[in-house]
N, C-alpha and C. Protein backbone atom coordinates (compact mmCIF):
# COMPACT_ATOMS: atom_id res chain seq x y z
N UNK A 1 128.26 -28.60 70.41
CA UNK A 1 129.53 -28.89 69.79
C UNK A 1 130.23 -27.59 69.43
N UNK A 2 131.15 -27.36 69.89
CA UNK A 2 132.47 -26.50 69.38
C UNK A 2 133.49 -26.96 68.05
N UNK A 3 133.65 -25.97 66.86
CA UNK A 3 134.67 -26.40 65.95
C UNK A 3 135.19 -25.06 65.85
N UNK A 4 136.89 -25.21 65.78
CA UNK A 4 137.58 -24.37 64.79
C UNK A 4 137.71 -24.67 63.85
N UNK A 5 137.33 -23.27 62.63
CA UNK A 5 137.36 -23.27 61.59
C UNK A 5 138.43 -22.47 60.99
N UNK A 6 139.34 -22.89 59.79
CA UNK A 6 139.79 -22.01 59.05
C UNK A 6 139.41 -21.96 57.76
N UNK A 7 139.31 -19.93 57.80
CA UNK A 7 138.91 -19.96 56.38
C UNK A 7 139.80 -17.86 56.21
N UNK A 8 140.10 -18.08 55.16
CA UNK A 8 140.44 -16.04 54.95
C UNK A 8 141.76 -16.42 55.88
N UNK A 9 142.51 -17.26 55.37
CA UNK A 9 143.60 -17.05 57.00
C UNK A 9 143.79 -16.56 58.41
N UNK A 10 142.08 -16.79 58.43
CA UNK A 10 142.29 -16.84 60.09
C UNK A 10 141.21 -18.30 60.51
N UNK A 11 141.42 -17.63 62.04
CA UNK A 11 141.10 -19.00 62.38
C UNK A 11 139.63 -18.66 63.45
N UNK A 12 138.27 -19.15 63.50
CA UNK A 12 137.26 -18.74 64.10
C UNK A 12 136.72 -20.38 65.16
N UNK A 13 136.12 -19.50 66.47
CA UNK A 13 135.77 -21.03 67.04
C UNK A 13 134.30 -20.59 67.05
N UNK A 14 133.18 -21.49 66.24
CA UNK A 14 132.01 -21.30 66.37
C UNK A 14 131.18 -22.98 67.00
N UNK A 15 130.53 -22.71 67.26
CA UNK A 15 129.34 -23.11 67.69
C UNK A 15 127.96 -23.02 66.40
N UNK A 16 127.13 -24.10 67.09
CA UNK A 16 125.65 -24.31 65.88
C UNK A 16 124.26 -22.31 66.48
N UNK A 17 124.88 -22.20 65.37
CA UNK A 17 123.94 -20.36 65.56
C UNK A 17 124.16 -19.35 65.63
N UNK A 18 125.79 -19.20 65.93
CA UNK A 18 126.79 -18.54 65.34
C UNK A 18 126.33 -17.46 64.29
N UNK A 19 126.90 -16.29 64.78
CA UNK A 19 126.40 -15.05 62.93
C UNK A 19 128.35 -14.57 63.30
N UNK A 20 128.96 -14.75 62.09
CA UNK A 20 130.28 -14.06 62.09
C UNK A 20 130.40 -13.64 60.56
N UNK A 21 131.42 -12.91 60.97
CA UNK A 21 131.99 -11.95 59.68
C UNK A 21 132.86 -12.53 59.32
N UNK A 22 133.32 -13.05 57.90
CA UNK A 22 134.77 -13.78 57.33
C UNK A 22 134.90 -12.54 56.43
N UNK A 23 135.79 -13.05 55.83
CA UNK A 23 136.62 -12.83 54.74
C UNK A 23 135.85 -12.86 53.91
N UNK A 24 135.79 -11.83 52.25
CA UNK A 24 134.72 -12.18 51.36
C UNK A 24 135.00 -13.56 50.47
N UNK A 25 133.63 -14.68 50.74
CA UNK A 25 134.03 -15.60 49.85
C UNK A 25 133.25 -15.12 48.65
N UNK A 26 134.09 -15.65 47.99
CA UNK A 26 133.71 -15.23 46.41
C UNK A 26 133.09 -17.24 45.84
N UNK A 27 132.08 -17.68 46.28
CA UNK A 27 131.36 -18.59 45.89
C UNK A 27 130.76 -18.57 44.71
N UNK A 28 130.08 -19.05 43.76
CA UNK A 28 129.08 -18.91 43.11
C UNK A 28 127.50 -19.45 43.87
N UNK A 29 127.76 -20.53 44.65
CA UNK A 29 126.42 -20.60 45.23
C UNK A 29 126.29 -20.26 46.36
N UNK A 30 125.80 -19.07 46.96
CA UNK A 30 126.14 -18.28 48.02
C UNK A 30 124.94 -18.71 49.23
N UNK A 31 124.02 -19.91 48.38
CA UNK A 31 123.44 -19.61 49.87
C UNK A 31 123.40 -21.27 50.66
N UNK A 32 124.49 -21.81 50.50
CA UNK A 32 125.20 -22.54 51.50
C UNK A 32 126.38 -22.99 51.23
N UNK A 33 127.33 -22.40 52.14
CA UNK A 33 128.74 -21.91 52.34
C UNK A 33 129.16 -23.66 53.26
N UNK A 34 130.34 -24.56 52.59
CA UNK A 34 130.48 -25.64 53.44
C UNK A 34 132.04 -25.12 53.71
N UNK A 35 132.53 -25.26 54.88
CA UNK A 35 133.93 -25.14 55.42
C UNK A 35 134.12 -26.79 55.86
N UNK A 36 135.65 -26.42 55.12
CA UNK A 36 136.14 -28.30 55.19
C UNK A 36 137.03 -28.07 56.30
N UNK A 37 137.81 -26.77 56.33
CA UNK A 37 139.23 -27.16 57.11
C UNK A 37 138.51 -26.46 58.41
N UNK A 38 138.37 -27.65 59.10
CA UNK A 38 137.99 -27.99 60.51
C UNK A 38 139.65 -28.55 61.09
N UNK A 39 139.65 -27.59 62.20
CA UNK A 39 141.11 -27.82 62.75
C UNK A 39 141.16 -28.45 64.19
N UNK A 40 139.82 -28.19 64.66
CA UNK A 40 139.58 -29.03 66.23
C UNK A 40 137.90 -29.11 66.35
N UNK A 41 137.83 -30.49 67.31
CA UNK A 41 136.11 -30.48 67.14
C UNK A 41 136.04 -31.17 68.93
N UNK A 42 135.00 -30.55 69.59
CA UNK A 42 135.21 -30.50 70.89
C UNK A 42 133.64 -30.82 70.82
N UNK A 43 133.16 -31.97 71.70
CA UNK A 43 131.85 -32.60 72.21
C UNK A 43 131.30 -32.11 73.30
N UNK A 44 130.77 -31.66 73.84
CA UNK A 44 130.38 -31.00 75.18
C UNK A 44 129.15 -31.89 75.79
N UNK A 45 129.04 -32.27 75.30
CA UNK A 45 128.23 -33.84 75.47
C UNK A 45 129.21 -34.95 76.03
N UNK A 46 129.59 -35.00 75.32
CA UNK A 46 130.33 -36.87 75.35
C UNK A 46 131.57 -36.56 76.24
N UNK A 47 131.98 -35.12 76.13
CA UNK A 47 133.11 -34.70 76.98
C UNK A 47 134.79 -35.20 76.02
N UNK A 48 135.08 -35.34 74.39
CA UNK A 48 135.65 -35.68 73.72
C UNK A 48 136.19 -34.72 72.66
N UNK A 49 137.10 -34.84 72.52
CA UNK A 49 137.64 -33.21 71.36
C UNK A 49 138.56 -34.27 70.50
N UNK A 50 138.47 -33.88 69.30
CA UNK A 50 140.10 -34.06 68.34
C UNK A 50 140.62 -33.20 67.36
N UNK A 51 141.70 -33.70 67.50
CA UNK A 51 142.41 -32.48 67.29
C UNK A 51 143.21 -33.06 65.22
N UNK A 52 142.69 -31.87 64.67
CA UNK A 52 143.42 -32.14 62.95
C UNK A 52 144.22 -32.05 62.72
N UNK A 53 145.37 -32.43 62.11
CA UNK A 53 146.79 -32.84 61.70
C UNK A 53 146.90 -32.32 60.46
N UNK A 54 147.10 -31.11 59.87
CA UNK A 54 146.35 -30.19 60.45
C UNK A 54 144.76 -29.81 60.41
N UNK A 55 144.05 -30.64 59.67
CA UNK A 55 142.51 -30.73 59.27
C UNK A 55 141.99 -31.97 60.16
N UNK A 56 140.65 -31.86 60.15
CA UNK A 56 139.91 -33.06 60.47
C UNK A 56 139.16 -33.40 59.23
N UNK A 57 138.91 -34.57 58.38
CA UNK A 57 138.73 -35.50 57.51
C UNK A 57 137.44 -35.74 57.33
N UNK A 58 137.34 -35.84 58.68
CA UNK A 58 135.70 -36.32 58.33
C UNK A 58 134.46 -35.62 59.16
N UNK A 59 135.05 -34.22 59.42
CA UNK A 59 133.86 -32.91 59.87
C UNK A 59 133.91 -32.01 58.84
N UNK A 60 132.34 -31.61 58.86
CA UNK A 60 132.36 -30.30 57.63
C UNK A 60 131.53 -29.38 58.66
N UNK A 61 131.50 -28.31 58.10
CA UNK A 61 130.76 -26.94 59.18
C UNK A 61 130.62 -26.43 57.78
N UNK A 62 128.75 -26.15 58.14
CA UNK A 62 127.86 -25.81 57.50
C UNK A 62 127.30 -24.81 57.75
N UNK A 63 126.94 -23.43 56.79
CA UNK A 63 126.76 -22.01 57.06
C UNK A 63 125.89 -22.10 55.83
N UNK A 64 125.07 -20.49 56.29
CA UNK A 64 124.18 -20.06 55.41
C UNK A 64 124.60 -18.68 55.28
N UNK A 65 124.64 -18.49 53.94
CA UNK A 65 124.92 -17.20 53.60
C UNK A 65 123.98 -15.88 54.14
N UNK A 66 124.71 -14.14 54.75
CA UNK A 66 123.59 -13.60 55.14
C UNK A 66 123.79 -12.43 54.14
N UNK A 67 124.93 -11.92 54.13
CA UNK A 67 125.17 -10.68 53.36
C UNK A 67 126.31 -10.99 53.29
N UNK A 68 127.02 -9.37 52.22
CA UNK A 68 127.98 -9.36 52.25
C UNK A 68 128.19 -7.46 52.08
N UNK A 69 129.12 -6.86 52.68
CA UNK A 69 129.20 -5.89 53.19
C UNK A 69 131.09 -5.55 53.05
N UNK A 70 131.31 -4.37 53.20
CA UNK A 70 132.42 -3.11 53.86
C UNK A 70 132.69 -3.20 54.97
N UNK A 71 133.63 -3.33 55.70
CA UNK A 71 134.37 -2.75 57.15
C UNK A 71 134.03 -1.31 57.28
N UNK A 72 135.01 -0.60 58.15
CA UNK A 72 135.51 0.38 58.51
C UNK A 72 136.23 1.03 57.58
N UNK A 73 136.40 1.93 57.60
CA UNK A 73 137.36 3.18 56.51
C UNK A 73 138.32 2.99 57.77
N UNK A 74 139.55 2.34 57.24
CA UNK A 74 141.09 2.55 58.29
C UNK A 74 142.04 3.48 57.09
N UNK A 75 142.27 4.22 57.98
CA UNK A 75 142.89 5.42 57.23
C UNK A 75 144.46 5.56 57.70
N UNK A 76 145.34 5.80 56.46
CA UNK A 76 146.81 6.00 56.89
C UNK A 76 147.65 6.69 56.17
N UNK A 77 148.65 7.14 56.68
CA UNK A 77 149.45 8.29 55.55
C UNK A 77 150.91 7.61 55.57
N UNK A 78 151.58 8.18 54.60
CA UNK A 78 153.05 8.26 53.82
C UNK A 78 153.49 9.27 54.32
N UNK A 79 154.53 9.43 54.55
CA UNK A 79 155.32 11.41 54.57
C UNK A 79 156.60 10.91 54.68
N UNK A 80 157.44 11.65 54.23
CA UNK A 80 158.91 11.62 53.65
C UNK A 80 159.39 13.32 54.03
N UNK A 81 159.80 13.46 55.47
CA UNK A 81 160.62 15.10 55.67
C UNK A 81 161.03 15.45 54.42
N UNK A 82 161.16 16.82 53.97
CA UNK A 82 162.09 17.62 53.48
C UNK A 82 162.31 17.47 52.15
N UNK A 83 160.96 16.64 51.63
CA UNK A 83 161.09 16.51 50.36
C UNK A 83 159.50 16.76 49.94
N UNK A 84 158.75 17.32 50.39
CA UNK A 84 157.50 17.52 50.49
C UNK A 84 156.92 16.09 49.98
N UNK A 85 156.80 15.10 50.38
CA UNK A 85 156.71 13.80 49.90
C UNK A 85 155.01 13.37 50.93
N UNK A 86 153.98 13.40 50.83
CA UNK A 86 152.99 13.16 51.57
C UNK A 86 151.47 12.65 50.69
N UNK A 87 151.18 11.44 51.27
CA UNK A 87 150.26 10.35 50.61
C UNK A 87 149.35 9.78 51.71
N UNK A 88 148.44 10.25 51.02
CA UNK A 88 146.81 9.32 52.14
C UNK A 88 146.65 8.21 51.43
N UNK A 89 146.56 7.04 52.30
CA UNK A 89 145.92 5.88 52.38
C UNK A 89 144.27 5.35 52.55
N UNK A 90 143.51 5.09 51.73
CA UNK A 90 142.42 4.22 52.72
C UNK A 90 141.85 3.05 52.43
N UNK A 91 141.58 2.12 53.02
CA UNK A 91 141.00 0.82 52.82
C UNK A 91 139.75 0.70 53.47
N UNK A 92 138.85 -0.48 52.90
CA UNK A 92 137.64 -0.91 53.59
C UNK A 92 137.67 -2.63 53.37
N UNK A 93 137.65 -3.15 54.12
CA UNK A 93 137.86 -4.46 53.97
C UNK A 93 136.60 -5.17 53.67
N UNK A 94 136.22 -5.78 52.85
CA UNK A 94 134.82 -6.51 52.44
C UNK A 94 134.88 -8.00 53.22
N UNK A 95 133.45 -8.42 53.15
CA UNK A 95 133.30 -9.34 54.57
C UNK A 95 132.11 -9.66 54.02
N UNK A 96 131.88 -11.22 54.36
CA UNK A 96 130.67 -12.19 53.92
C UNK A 96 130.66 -12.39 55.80
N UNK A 97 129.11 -12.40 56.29
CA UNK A 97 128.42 -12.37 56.82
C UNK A 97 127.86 -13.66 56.76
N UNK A 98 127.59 -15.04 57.77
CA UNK A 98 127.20 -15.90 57.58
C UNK A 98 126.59 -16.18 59.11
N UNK A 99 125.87 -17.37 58.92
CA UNK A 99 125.44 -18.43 60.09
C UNK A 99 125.55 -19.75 60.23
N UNK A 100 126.13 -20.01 60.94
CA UNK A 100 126.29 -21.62 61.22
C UNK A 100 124.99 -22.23 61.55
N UNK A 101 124.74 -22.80 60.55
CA UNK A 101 123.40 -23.90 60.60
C UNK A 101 124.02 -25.44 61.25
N UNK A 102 125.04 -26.12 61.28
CA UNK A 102 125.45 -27.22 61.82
C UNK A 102 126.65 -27.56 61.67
N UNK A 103 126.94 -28.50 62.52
CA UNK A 103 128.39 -29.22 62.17
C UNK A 103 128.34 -30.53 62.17
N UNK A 104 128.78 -31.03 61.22
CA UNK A 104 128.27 -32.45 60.79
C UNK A 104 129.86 -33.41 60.95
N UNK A 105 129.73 -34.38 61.66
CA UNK A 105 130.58 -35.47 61.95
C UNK A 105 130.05 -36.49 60.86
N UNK A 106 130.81 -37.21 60.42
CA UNK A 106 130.97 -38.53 59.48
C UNK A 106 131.93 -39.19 60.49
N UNK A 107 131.53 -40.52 60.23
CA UNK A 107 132.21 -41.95 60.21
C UNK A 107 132.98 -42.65 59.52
């Protein structure tokens, strides 16, 4: 089974075993993460997909927490000619680390 998931304003297509990087969730119970907003769910079996308006209702996608971690140092500057005007930038973007343990259909 294939689902898109949204979560961190973006949008991820995983599969059951899946290891991806989101957005940091800030949970309190970190070691199982449930995503509701399921936006498409595709059967590879049955050969059947549907599609959420904009969610699907009655799929949840189920993850296990692995870490949580830093990006990259993306680095950027300011400068303003002729006014000696010059400013470094840097960010590291933090990221929860998970695994898809299943995706569960209801009736």
């Amino acid at each position: 089974m294939l689902a898109v998931i949204k979560t961190g304003g973006k949008q991820y297509l995983v599969r059951q075993g899946d290891v991806l990087k989101v957005e940091k969730i800030s949970e309190k119970s970190k070691k199982n993460i449930i995503f509701n907003e399921v936006l498409l769910l595709v059967d590879e079996v049955k050969k059947t997909s549907q599609v959420g308006n904009p969610f699907l209702k009655n799929v949840k996608v189920k993850a296990e927490f692995l870490e949580e971690g830093k990006g990259k140092k993306i680095l950027g500057a300011k400068y303003k000619p002729k006014v000696r005007y010059y400013r470094k930038i840097n960010h590291r973007q933090s990221y929860t680390k998970v695994k898809i343990t299943e995706i569960l259909e209801t009736k």
